[in-house]
PDB file of N, CA and C in Angstrom:
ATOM      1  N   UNK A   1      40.318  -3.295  29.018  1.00  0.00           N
ATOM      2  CA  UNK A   1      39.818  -2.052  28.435  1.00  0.00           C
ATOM      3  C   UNK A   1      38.637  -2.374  27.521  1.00  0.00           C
ATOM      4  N   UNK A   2      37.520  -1.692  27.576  1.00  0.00           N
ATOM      5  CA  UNK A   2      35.824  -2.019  26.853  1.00  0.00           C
ATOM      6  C   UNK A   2      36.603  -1.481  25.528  1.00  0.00           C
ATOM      7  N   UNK A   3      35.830  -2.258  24.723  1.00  0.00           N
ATOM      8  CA  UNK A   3      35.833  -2.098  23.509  1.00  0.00           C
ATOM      9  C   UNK A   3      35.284  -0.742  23.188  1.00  0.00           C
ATOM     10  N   UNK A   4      35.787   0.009  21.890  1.00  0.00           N
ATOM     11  CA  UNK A   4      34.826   1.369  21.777  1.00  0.00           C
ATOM     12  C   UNK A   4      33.431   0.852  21.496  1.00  0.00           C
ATOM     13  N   UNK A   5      32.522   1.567  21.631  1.00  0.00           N
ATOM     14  CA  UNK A   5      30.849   1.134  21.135  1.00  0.00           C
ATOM     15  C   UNK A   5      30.894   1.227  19.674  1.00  0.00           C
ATOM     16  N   UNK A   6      31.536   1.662  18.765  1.00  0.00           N
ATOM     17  CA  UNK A   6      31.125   1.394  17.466  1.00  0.00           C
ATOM     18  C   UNK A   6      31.520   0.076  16.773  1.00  0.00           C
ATOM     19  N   UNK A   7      32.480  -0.585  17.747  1.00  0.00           N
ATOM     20  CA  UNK A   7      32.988  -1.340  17.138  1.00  0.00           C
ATOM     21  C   UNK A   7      31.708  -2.588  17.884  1.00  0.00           C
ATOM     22  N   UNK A   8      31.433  -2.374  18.783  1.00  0.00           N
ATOM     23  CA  UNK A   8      30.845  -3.321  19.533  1.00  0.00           C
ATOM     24  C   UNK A   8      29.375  -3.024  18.545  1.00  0.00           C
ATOM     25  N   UNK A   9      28.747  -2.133  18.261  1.00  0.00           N
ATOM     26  CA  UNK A   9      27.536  -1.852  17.470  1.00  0.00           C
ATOM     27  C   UNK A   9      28.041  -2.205  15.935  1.00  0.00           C
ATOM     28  N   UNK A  10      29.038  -2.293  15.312  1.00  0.00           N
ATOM     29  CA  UNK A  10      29.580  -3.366  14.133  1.00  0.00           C
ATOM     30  C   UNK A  10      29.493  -4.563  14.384  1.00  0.00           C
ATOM     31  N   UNK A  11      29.800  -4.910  15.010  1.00  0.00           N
ATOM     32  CA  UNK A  11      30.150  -6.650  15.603  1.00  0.00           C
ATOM     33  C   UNK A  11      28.536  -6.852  15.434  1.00  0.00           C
ATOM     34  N   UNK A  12      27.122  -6.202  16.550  1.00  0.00           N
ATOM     35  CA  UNK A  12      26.307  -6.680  16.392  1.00  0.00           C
ATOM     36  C   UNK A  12      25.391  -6.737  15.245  1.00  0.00           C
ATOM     37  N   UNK A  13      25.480  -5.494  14.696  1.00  0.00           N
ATOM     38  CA  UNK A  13      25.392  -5.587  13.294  1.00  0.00           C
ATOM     39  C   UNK A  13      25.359  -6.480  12.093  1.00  0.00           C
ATOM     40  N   UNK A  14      26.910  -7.334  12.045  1.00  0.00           N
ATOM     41  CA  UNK A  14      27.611  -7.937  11.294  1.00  0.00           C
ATOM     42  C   UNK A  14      27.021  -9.205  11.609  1.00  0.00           C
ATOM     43  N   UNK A  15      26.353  -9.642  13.396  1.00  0.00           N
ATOM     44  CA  UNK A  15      26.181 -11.010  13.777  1.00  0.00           C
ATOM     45  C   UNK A  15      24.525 -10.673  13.100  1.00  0.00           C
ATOM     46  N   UNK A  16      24.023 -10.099  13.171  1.00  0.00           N
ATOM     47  CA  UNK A  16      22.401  -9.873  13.316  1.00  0.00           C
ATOM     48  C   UNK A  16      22.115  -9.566  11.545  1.00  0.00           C
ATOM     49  N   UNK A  17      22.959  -9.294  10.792  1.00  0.00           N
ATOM     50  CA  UNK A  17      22.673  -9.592   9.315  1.00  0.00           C
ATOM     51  C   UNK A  17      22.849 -10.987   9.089  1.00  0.00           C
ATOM     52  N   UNK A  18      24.034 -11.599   9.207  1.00  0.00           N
ATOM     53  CA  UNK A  18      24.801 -13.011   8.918  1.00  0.00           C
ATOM     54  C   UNK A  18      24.099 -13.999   9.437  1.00  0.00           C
ATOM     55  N   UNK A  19      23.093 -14.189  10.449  1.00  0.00           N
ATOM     56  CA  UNK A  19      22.615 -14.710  11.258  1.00  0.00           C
ATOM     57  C   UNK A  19      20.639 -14.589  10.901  1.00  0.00           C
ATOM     58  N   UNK A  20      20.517 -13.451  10.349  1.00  0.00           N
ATOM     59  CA  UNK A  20      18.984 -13.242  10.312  1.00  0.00           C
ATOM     60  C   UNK A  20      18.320 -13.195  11.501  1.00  0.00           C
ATOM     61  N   UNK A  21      19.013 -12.364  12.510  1.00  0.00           N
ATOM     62  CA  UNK A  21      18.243 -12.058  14.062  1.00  0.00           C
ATOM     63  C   UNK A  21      18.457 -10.626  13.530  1.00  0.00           C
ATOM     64  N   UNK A  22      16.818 -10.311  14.657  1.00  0.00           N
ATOM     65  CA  UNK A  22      16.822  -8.898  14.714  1.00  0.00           C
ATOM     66  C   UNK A  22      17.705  -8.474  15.557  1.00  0.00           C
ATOM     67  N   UNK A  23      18.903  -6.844  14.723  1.00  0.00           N
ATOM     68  CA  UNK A  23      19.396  -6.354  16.102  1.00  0.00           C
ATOM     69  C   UNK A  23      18.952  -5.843  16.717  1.00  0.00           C
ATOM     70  N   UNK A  24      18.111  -5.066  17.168  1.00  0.00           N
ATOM     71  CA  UNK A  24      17.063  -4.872  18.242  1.00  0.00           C
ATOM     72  C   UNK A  24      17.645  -6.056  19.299  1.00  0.00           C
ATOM     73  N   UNK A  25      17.669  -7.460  19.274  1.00  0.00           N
ATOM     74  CA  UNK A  25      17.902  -8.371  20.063  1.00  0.00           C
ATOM     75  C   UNK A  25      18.884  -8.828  20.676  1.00  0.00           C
ATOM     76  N   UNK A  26      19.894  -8.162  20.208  1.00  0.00           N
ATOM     77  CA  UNK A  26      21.338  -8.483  20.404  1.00  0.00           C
ATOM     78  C   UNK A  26      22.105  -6.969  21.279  1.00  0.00           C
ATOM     79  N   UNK A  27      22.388  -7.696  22.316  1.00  0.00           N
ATOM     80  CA  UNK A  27      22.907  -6.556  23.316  1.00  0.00           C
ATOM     81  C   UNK A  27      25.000  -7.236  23.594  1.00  0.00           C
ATOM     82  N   UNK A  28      25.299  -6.283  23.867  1.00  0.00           N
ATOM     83  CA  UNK A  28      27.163  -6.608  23.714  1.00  0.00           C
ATOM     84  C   UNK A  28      26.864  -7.627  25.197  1.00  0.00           C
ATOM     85  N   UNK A  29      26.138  -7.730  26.242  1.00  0.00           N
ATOM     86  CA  UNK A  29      26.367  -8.983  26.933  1.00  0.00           C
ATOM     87  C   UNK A  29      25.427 -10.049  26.950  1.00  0.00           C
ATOM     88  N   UNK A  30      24.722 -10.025  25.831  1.00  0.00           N
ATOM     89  CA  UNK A  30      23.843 -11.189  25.361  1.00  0.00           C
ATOM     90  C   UNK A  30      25.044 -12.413  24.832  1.00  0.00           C
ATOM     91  N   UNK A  31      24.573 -13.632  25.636  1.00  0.00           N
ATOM     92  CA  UNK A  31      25.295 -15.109  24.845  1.00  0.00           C
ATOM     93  C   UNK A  31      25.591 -15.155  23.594  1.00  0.00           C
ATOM     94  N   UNK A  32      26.708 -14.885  22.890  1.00  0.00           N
ATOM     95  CA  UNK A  32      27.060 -15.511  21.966  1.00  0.00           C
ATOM     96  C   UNK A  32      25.707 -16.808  21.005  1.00  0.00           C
ATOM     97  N   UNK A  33      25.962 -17.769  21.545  1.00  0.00           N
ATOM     98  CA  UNK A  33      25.682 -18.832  21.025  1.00  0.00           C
ATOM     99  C   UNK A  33      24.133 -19.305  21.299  1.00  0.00           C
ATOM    100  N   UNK A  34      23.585 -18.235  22.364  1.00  0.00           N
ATOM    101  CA  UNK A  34      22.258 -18.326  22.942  1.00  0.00           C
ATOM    102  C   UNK A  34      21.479 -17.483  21.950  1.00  0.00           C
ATOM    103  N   UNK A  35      21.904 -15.678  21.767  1.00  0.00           N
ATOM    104  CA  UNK A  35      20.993 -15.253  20.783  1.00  0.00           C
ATOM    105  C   UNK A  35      21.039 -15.357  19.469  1.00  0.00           C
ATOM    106  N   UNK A  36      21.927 -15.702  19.209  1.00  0.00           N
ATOM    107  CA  UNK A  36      22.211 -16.414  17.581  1.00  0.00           C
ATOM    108  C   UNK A  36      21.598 -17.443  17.321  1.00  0.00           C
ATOM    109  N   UNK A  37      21.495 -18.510  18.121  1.00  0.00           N
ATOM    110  CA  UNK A  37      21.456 -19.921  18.120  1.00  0.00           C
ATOM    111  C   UNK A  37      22.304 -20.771  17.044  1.00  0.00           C
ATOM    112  N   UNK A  38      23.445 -20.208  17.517  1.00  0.00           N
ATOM    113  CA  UNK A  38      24.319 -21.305  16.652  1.00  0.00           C
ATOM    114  C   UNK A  38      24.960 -22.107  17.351  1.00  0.00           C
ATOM    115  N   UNK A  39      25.863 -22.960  17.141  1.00  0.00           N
ATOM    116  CA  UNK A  39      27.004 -23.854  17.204  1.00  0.00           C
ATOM    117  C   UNK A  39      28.394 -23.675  17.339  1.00  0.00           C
ATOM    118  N   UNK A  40      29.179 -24.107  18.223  1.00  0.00           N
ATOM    119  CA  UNK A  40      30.466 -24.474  17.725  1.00  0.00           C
ATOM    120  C   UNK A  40      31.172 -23.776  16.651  1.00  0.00           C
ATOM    121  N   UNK A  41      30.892 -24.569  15.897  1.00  0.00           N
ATOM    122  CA  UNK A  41      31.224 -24.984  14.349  1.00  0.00           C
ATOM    123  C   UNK A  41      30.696 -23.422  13.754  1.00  0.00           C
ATOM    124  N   UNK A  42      29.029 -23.195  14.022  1.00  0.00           N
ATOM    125  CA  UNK A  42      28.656 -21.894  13.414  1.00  0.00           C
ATOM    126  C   UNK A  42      29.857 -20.664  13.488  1.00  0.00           C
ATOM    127  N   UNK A  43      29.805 -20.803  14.976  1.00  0.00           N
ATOM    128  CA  UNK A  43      30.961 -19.975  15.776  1.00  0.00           C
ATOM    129  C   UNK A  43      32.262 -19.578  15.090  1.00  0.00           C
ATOM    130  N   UNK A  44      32.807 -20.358  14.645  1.00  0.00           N
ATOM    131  CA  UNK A  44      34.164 -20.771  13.855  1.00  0.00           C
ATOM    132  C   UNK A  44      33.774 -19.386  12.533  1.00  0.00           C
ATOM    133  N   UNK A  45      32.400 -20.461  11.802  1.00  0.00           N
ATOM    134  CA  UNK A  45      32.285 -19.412  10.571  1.00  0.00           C
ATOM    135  C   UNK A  45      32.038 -18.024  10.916  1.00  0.00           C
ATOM    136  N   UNK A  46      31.348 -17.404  11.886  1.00  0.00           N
ATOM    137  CA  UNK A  46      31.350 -16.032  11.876  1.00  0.00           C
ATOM    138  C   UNK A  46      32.783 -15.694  12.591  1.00  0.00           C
ATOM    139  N   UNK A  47      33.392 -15.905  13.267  1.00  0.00           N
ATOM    140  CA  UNK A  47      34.867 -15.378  13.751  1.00  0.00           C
ATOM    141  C   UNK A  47      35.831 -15.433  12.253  1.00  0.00           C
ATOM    142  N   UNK A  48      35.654 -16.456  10.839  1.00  0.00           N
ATOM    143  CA  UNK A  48      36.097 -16.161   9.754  1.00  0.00           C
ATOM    144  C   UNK A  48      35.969 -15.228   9.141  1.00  0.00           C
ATOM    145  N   UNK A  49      34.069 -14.592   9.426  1.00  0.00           N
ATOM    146  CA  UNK A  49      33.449 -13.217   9.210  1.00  0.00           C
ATOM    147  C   UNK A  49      34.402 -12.371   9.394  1.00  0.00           C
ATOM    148  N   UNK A  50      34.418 -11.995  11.155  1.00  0.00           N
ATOM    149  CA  UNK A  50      34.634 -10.804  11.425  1.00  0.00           C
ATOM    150  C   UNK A  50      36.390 -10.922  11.285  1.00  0.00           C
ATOM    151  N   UNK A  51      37.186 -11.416  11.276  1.00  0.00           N
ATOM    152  CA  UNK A  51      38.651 -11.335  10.886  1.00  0.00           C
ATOM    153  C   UNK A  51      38.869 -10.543   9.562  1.00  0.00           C
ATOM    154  N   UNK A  52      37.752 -11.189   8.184  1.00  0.00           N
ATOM    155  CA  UNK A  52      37.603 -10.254   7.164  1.00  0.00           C
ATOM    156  C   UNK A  52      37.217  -9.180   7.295  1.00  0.00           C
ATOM    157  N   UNK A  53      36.047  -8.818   8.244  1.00  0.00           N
ATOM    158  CA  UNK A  53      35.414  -7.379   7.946  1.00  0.00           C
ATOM    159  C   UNK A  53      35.916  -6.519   8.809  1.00  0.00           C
ATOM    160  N   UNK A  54      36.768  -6.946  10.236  1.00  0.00           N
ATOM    161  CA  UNK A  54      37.748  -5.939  10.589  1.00  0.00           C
ATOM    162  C   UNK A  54      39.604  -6.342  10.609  1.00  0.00           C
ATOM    163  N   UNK A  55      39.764  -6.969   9.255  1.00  0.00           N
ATOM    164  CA  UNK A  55      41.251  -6.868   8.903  1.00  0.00           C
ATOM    165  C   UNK A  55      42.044  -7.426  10.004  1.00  0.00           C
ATOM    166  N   UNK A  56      42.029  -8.250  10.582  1.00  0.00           N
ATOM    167  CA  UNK A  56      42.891  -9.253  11.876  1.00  0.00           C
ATOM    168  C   UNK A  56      42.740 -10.348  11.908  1.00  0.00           C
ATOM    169  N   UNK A  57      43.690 -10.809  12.985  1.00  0.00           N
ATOM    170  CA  UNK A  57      43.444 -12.418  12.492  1.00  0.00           C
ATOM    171  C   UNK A  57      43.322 -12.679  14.581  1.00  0.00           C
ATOM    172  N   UNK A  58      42.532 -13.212  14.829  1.00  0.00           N
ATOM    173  CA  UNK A  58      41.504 -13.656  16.113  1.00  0.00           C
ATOM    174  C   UNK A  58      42.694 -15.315  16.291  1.00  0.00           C
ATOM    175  N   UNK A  59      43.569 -15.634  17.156  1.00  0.00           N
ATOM    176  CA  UNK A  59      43.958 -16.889  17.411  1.00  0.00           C
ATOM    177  C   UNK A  59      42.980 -17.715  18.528  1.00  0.00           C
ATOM    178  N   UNK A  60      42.823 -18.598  17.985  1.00  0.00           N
ATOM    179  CA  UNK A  60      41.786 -19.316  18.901  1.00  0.00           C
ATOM    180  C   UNK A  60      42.053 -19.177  20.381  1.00  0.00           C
ATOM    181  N   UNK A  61      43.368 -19.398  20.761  1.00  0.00           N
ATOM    182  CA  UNK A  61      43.356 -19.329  22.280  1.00  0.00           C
ATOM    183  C   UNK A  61      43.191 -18.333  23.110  1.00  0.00           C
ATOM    184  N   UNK A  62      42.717 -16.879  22.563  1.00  0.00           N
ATOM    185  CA  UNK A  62      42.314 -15.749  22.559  1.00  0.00           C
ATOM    186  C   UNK A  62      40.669 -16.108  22.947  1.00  0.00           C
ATOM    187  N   UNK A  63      40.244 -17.003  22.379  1.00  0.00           N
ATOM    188  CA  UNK A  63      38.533 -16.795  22.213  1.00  0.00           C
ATOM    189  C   UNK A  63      38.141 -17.808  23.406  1.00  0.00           C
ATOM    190  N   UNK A  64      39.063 -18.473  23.797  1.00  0.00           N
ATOM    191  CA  UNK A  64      38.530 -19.300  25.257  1.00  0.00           C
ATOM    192  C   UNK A  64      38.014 -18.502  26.110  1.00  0.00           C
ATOM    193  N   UNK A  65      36.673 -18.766  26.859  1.00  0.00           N
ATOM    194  CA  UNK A  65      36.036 -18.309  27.887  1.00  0.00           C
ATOM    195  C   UNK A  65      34.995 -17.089  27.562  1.00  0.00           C
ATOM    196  N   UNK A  66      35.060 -16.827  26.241  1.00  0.00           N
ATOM    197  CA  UNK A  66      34.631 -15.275  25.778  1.00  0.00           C
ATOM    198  C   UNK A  66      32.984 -15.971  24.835  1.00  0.00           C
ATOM    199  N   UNK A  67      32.086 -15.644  25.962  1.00  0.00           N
ATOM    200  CA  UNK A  67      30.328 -16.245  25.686  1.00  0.00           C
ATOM    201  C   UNK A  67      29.965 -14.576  25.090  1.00  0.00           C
ATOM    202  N   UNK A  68      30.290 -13.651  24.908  1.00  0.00           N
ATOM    203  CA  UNK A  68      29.597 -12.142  24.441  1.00  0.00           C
ATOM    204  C   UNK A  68      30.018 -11.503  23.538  1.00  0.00           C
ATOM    205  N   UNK A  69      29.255 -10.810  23.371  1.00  0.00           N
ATOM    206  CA  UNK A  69      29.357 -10.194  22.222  1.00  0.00           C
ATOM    207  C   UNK A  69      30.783  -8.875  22.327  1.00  0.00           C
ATOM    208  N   UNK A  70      30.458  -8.512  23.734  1.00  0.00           N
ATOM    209  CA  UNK A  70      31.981  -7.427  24.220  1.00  0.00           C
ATOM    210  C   UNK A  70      32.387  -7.944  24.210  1.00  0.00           C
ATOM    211  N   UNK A  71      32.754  -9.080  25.017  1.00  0.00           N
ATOM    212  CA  UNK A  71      33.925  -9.872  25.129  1.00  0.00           C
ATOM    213  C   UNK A  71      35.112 -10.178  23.819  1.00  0.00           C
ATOM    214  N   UNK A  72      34.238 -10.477  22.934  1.00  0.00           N
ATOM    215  CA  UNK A  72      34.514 -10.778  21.278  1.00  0.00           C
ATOM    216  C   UNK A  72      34.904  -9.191  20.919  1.00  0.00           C
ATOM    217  N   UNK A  73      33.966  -8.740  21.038  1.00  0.00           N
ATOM    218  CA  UNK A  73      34.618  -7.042  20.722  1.00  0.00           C
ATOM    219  C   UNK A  73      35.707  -6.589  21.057  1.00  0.00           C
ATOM    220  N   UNK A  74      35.976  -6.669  22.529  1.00  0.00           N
ATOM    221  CA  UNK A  74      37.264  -6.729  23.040  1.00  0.00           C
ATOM    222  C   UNK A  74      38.771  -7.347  22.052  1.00  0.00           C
ATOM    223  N   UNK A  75      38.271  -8.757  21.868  1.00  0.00           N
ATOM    224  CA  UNK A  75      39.258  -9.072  21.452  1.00  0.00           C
ATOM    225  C   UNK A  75      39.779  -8.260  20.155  1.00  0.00           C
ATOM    226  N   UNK A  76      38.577  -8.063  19.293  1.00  0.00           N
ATOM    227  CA  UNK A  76      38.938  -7.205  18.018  1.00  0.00           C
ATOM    228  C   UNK A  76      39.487  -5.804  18.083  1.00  0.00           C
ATOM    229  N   UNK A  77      39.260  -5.260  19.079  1.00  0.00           N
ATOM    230  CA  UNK A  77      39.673  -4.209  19.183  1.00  0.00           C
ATOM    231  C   UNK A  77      41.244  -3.881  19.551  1.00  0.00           C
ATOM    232  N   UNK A  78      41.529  -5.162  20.278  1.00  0.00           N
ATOM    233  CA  UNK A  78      43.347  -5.117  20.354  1.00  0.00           C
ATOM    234  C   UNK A  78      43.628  -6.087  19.632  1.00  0.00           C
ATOM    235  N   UNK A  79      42.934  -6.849  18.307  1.00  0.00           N
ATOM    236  CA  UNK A  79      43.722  -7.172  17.178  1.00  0.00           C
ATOM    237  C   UNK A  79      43.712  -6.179  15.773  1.00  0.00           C
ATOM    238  N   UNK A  80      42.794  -5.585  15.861  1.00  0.00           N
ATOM    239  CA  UNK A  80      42.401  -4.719  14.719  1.00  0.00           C
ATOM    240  C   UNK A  80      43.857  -3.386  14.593  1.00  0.00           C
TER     241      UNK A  80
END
């Protein structure tokens, strides 16, 4: 089930302040780790982000295989 769009237009939001990319640039099936240009490790710290700013807790084995920004949305949306 797609994430609602507000939550998916939060998420990009939240990556495109934290990050200093324009959102203009960030679309829900743009790479993760491609339009950000982060890391791993970066990765880790914004999923600490968004657990705070939408109240859930994200278990890592949840986030295997998930390169997007929906994808990630997704998950928040059936942990939130």
């Amino acid at each position: 089930m797609p994430a609602p769009a507000t939550l998916v237009n939060r998420l990009l939001d939240l990556a495109a302040q934290h990050y200093g990319r324009p959102r203009e640039t960030l679309t829900p099936d743009a790479d993760l780790f491609k339009s950000l240009g982060i890391d791993s490790f970066q990765a880790l710290d914004l999923l600490s982000r968004l657990e705070e700013a939408f109240s859930c807790e994200i278990p890592d084995y949840e986030l295997q295989g998930v390169t997007t920004f929906a994808g990630l949305a997704e998950i928040i949306a059936r942990r939130a």
